[in-house]
Protein backbone atom coordinates (compact mmCIF):
# COMPACT_ATOMS: atom_id res chain seq x y z
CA UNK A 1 0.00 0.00 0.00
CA UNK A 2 1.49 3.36 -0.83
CA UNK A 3 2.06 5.64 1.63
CA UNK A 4 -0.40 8.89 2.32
CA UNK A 5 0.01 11.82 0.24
CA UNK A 6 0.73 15.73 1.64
CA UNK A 7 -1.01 18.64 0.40
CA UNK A 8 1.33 21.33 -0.49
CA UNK A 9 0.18 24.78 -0.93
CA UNK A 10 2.49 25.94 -3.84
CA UNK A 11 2.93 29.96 -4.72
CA UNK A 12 2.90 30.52 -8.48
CA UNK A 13 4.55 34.12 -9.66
CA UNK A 14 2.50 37.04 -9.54
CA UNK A 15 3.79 38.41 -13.31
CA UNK A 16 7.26 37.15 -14.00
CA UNK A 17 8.44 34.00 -14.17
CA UNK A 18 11.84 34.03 -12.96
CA UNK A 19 10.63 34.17 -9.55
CA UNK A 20 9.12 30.79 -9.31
CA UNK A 21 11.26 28.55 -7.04
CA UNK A 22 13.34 25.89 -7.81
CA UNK A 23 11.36 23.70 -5.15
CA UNK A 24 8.15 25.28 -6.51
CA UNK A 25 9.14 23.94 -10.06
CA UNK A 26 9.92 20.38 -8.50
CA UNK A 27 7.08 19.98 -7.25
CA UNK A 28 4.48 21.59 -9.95
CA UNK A 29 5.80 17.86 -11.86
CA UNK A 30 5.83 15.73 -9.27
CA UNK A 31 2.65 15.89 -7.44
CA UNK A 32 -0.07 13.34 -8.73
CA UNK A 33 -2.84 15.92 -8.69
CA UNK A 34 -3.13 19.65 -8.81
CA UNK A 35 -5.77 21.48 -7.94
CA UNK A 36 -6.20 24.96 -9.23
CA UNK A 37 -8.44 27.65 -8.88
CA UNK A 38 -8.90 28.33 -12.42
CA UNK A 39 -7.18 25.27 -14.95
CA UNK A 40 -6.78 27.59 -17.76
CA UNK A 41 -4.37 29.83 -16.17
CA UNK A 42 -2.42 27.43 -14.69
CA UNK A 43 -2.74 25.20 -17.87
CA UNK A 44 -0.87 27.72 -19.37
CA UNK A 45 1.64 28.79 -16.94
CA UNK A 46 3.00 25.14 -17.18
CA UNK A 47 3.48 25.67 -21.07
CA UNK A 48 5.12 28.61 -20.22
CA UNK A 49 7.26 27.15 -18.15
CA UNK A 50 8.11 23.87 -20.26
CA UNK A 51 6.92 21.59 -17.57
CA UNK A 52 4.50 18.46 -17.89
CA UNK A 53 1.46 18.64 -16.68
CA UNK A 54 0.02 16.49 -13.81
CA UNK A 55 -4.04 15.82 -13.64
CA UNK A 56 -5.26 19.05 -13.39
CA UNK A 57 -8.93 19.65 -11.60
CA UNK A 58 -10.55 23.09 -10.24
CA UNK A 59 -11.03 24.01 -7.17
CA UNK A 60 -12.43 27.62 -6.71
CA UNK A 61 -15.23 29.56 -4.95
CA UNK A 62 -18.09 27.74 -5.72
CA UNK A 63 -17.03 24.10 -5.52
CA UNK A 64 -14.38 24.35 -2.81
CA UNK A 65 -17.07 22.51 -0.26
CA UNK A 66 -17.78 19.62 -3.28
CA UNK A 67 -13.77 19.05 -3.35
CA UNK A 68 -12.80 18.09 -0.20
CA UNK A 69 -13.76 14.68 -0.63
CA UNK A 70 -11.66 14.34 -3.91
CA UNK A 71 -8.32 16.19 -1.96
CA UNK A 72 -9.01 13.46 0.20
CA UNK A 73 -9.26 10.51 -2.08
CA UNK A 74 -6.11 11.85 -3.94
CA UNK A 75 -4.27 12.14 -0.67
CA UNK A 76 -4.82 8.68 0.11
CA UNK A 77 -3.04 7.98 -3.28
CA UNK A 78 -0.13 10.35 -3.06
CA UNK A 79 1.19 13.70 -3.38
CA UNK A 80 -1.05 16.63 -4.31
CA UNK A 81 -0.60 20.59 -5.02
CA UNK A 82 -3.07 23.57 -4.58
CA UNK A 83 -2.35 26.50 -6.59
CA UNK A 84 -4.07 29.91 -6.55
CA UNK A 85 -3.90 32.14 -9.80
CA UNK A 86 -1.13 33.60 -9.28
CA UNK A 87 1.06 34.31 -5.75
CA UNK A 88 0.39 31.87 -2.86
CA UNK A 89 -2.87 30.26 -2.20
CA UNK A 90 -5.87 30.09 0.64
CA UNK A 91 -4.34 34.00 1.20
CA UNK A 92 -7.88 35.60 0.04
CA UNK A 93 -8.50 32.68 -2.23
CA UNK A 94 -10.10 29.66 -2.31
CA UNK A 95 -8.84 26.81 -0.24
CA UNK A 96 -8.93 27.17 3.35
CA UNK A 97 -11.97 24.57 3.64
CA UNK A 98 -9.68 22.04 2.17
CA UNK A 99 -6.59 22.93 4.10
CA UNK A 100 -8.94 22.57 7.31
CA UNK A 101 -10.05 19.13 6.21
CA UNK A 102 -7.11 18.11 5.35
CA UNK A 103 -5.02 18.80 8.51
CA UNK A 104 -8.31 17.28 10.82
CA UNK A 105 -7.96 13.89 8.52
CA UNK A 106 -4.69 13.54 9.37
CA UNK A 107 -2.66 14.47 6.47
CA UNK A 108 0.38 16.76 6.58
CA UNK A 109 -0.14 19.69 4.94
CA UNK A 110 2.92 22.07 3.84
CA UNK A 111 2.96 25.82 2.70
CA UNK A 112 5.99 26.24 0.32
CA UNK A 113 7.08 29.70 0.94
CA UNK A 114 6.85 32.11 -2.64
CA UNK A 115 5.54 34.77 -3.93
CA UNK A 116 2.69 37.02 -2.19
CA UNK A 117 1.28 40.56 -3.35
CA UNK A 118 0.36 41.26 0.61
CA UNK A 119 4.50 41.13 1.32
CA UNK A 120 5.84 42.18 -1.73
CA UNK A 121 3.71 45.18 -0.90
CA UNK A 122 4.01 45.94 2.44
CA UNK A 123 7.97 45.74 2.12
CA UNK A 124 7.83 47.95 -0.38
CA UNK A 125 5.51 50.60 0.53
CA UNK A 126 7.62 52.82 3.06
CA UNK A 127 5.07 52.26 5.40
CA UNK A 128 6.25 50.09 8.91
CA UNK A 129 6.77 46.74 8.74
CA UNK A 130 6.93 45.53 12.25
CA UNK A 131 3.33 45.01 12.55
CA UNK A 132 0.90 44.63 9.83
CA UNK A 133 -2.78 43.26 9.41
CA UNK A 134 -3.87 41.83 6.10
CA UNK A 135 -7.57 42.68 5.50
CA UNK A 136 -8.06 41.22 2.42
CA UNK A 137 -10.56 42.30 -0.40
CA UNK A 138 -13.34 44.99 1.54
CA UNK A 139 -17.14 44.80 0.40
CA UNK A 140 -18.25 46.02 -2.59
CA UNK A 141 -20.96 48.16 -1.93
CA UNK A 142 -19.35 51.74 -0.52
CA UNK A 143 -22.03 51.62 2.87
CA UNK A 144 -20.75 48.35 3.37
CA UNK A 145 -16.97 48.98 2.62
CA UNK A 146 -17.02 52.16 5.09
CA UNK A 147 -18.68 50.25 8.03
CA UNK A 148 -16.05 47.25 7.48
CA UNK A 149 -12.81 50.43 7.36
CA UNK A 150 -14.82 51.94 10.50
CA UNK A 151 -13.82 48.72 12.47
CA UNK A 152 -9.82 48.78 11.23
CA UNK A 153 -10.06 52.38 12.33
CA UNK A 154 -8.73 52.12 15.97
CA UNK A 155 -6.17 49.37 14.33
CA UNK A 156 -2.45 50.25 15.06
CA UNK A 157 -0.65 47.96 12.82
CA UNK A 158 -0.50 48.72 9.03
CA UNK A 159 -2.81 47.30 7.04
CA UNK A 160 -3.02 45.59 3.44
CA UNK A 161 -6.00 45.20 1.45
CA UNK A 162 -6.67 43.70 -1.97
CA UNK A 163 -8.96 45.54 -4.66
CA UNK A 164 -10.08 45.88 -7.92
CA UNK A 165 -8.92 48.71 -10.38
CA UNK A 166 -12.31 49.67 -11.41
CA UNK A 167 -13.38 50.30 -7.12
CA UNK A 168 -9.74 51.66 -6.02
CA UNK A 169 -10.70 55.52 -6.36
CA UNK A 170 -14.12 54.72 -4.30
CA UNK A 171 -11.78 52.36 -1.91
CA UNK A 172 -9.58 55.62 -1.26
CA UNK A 173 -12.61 57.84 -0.72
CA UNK A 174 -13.85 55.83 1.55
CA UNK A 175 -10.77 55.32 3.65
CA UNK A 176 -10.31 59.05 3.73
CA UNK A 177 -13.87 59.51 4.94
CA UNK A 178 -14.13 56.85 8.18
CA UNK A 179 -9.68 57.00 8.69
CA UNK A 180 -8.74 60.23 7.87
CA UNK A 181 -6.11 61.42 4.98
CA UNK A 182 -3.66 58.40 5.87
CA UNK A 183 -0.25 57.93 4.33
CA UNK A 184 -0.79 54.84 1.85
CA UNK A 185 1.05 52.58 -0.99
CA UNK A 186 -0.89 51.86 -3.63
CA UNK A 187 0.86 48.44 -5.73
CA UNK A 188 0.55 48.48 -9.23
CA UNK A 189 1.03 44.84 -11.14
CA UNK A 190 3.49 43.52 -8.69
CA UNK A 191 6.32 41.93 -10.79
CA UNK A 192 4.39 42.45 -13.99
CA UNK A 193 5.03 44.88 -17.08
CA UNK A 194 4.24 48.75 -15.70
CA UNK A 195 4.84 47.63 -12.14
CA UNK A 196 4.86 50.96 -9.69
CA UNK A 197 4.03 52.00 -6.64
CA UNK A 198 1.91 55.43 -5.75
CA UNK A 199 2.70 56.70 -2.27
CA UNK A 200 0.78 59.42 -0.57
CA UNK A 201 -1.63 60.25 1.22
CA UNK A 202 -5.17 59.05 0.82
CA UNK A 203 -6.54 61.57 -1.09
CA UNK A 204 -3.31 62.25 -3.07
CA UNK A 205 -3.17 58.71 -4.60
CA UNK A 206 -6.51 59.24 -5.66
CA UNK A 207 -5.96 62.25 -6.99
CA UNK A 208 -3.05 60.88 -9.49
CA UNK A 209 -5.72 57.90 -10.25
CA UNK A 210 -8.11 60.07 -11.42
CA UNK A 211 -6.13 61.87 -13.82
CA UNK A 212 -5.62 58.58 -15.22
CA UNK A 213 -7.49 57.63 -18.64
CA UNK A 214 -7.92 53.88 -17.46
CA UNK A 215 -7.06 52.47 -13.90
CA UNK A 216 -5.57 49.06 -14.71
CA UNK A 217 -3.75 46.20 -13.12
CA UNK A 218 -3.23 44.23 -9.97
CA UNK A 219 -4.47 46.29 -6.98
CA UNK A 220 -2.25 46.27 -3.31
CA UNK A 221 -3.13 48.99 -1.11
CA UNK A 222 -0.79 49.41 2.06
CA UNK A 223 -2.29 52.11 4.33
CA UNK A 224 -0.73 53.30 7.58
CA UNK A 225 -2.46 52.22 10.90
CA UNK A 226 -3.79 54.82 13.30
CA UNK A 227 -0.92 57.04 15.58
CA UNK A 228 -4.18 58.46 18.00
CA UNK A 229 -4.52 57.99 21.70
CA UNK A 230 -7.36 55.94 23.26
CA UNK A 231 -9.69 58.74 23.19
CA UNK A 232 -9.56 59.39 19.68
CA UNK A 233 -9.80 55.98 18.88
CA UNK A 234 -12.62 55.53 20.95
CA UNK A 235 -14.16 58.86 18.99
CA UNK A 236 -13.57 57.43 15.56
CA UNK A 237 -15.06 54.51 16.38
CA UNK A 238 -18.16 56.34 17.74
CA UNK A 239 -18.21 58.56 14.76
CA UNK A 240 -18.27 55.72 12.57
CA UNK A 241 -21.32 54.51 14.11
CA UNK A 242 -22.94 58.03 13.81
CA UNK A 243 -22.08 57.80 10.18
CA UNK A 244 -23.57 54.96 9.70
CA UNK A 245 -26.93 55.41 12.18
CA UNK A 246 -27.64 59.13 10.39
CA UNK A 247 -27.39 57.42 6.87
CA UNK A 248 -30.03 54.41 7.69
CA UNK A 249 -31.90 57.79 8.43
CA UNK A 250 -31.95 57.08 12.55
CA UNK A 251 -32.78 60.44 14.13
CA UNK A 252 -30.08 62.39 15.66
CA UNK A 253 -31.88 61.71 19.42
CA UNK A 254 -31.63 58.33 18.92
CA UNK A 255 -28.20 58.19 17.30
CA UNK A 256 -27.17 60.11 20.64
CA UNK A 257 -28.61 57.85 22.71
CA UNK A 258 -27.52 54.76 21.15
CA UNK A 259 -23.66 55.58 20.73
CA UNK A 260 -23.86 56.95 24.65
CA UNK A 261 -25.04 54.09 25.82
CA UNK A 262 -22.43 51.74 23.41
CA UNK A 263 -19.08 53.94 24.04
CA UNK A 264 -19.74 55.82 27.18
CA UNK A 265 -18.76 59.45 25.56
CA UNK A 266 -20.68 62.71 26.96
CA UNK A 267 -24.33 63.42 25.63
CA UNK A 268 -23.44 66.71 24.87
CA UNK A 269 -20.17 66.35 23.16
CA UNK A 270 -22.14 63.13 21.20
CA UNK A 271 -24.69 65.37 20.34
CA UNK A 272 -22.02 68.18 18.96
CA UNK A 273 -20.20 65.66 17.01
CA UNK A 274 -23.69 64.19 15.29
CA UNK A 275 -24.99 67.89 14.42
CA UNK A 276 -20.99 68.15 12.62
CA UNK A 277 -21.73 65.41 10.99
CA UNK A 278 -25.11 66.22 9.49
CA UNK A 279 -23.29 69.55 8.39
């Protein structure tokens, strides 16, 4: 009987192909079974890279649940690889539900360490590097995406967030709205042709975006955590609420009441802040 297979979680490069590793390569060939989140892209980043092919079978968003049990029936037979798109997989892509079942049926799983858009920016962006919190993609919808930045907002660490080139603009004006003008990084096509960074503040980086004809590319945005005390942290948290309350159309006695009763701040002050913020 042959012996139980490990899952390896192998990082494909983000643009150019010189930075795959050597182990990476090794074991893109040798694994009995890839799985991929799209089979096209990786179909062809094999030809590119003059390997042969193992058995190649998707595993994305909608049919990561329905996969587990063939991860598992492959394991049982041998090796087998998870790739991503491009960079390293499971990070804010598909495959932490096998990963999970994986490790809880008893096979060894092993993340082969490669390239990642969250470090490649963050090292790069100027910003510190001692602490940093990756956030991932942020909700589509702009209420949505300026309640989820209203919870970072008290965060101290940088933070890294993935995004789209048609919603970075609205991203920006959003983050300048619930974090204030923050110092950011904005990655453009990480190791890819017209790879740049645009540093800045906030509303700077938007500004050079919108003077653009066409926003384009592979989207890393690197923003600087928050330098306040506990009191203003505890304010911009508030505020955020108030934001959010006065919007849903909550009248400003009840918004007062409510974030009084949730933070502990001074009616009157609350009530200042909400009449500022109704302009």
């Amino acid at each position: 009987m042959s012996e139980r297979g490990r899952l390896f979680l192998i990082p494909t490069p983000l643009g150019n192909l010189g930075d795959l590793a050597p182990r990476s390569r090794e074991l893109l060939e040798s694994v009995g079974a890839l799985f991929c989140e799209d089979t096209r892209t990786t179909s062809r980043l094999l030809a590119k890279l003059e390997l042969k092919s193992p058995t190649l079978v998707a595993l994305h968003d909608h049919n990561e649940r329905q996969r587990v049990a063939a991860v598992l029936d492959r394991l049982e037979r041998g090796d087998v690889g998870m790739v991503s798109e491009a960079g390293t997989p499971v990070l804010s892509d598909p495959g932490y539900v096998v990963v999970r079942a994986a490790i809880e049926a008893g096979f060894e799983v092993i993340s082969v360490p490669g390239p990642s858009a969250a470090v490649a920016a963050v090292v790069g962006s100027g910003l510190p590097v001692d602490r940093f919190v990756f956030a991932g993609f942020p909700p589509r919808q702009s209420g949505k995406r300026r309640a989820w930045l209203a919870e970072l907002a008290a965060e101290r660490s940088t933070l890294v967030l993935y995004e789209a080139p048609r919603r970075i603009v609205g991203l920006l004006e959003d983050l300048e709205a619930e974090l204030g003008d923050r110092p950011v990084a904005l990655a453009v096509n990480l190791s890819k042709l017209g790879e740049r960074f645009v540093r800045g503040s906030a509303s700077a980086v938007a500004t050079v975006l919108r003077a653009e004809d066409e926003v384009r590319g592979e989207m890393t945005l690197v923003v600087g955590g928050f330098e306040g005390g506990e009191d203003d942290a505890l304010w911009e948290r508030a505020e955020g609420v108030m934001t959010g309350l006065l919007e849903a159309g909550t009248p400003a006695g009840a918004v007062r009441d409510a974030v009084c009763a949730a933070f502990g701040l001074p009616r009157r002050e609350v009530y200042q802040r909400i009449l500022e913020l109704q302009g």
